[in-house]
C-alpha atoms as a PDB file:
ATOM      1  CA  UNK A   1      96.556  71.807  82.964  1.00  0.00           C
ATOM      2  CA  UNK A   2      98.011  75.011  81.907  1.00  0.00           C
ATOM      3  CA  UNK A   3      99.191  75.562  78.343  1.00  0.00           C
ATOM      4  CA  UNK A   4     102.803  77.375  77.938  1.00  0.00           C
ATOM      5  CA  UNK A   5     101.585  81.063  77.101  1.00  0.00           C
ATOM      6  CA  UNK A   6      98.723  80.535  80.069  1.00  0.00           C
ATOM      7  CA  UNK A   7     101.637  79.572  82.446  1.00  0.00           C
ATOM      8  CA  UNK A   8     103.692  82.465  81.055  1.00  0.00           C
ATOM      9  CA  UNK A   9     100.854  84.939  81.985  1.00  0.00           C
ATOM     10  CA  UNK A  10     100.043  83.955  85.023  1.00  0.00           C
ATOM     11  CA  UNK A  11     103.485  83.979  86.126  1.00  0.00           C
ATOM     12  CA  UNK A  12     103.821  87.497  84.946  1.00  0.00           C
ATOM     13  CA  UNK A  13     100.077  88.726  86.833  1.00  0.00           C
ATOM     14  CA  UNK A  14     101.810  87.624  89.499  1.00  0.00           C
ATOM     15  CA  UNK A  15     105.121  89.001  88.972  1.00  0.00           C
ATOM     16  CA  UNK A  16     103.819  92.841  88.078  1.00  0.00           C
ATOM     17  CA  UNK A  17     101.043  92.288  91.446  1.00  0.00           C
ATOM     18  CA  UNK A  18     103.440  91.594  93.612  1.00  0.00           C
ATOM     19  CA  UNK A  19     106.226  94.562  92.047  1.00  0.00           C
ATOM     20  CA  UNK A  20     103.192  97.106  91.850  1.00  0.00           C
ATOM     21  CA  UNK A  21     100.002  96.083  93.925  1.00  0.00           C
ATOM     22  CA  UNK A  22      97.780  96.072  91.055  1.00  0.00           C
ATOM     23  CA  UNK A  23      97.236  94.268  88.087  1.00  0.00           C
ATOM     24  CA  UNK A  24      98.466  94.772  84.944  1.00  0.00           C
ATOM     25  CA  UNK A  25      95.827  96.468  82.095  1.00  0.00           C
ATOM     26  CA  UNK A  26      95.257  93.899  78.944  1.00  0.00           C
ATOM     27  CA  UNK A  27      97.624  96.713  77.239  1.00  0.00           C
ATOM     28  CA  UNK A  28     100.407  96.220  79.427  1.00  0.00           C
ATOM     29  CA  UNK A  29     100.026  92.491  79.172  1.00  0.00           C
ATOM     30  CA  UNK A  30      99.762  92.472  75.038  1.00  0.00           C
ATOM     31  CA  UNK A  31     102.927  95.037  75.242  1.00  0.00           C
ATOM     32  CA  UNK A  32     104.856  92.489  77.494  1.00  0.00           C
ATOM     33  CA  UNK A  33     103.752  89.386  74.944  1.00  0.00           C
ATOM     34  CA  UNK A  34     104.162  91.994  71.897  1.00  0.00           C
ATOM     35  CA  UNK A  35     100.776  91.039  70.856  1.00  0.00           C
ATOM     36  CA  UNK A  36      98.907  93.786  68.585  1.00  0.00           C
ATOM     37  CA  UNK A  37      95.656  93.346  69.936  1.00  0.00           C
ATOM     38  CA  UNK A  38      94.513  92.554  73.312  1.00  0.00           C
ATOM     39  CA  UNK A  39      91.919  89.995  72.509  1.00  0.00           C
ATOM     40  CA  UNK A  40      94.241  87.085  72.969  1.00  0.00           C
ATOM     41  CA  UNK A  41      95.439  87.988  76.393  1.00  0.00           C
ATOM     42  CA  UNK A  42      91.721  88.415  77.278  1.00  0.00           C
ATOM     43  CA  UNK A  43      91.208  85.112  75.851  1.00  0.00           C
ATOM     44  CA  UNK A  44      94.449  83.527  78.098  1.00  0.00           C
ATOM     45  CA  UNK A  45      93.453  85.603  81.041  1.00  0.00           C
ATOM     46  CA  UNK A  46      89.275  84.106  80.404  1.00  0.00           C
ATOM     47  CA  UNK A  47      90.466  80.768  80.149  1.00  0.00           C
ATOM     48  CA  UNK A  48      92.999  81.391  83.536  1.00  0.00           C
ATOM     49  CA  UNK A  49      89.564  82.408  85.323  1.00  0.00           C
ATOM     50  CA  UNK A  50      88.004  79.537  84.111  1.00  0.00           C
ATOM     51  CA  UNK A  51      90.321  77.180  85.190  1.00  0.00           C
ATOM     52  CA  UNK A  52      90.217  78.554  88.740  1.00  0.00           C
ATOM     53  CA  UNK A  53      94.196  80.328  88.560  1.00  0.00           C
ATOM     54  CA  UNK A  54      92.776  84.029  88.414  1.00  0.00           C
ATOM     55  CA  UNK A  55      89.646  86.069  89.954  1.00  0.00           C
ATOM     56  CA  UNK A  56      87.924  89.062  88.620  1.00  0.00           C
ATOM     57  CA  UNK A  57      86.460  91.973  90.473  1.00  0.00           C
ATOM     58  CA  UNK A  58      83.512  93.224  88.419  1.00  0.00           C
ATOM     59  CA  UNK A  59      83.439  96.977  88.040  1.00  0.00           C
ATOM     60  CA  UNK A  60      87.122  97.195  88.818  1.00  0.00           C
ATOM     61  CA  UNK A  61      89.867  98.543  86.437  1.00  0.00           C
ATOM     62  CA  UNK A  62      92.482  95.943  86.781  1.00  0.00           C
ATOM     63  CA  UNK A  63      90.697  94.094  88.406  1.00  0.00           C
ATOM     64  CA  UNK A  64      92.276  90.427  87.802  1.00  0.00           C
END
């Protein structure tokens, strides 16, 4: 189960993937929220991996 801000950013990886063909950087994504720091979207996007709804590449910028 997905809480409401994990919902919101998944829908809006998706979104800016499928408008640009690459992920958005953690700073674009704490811009979009207008969050001051990025460690909360890492935290969203961490638990969004952990729950199965996102992949990493390792060693790839943007790579959600």
């Amino acid at each position: 189960m997905l809480t409401k801000r994990q919902q919101q950013i998944l829908d809006f990886y998706n979104k800016f993937s499928k408008k640009y063909g690459y992920s958005p950087s953690l700073e674009e994504a704490a811009k979009h929220f207008h969050l001051s720091s990025v460690s909360g979207i890492h935290q969203h996007i961490q638990s969004l991996i952990d729950k199965g709804y996102l992949s990493m590449q390792k060693n790839q910028p943007r790579g959600v």
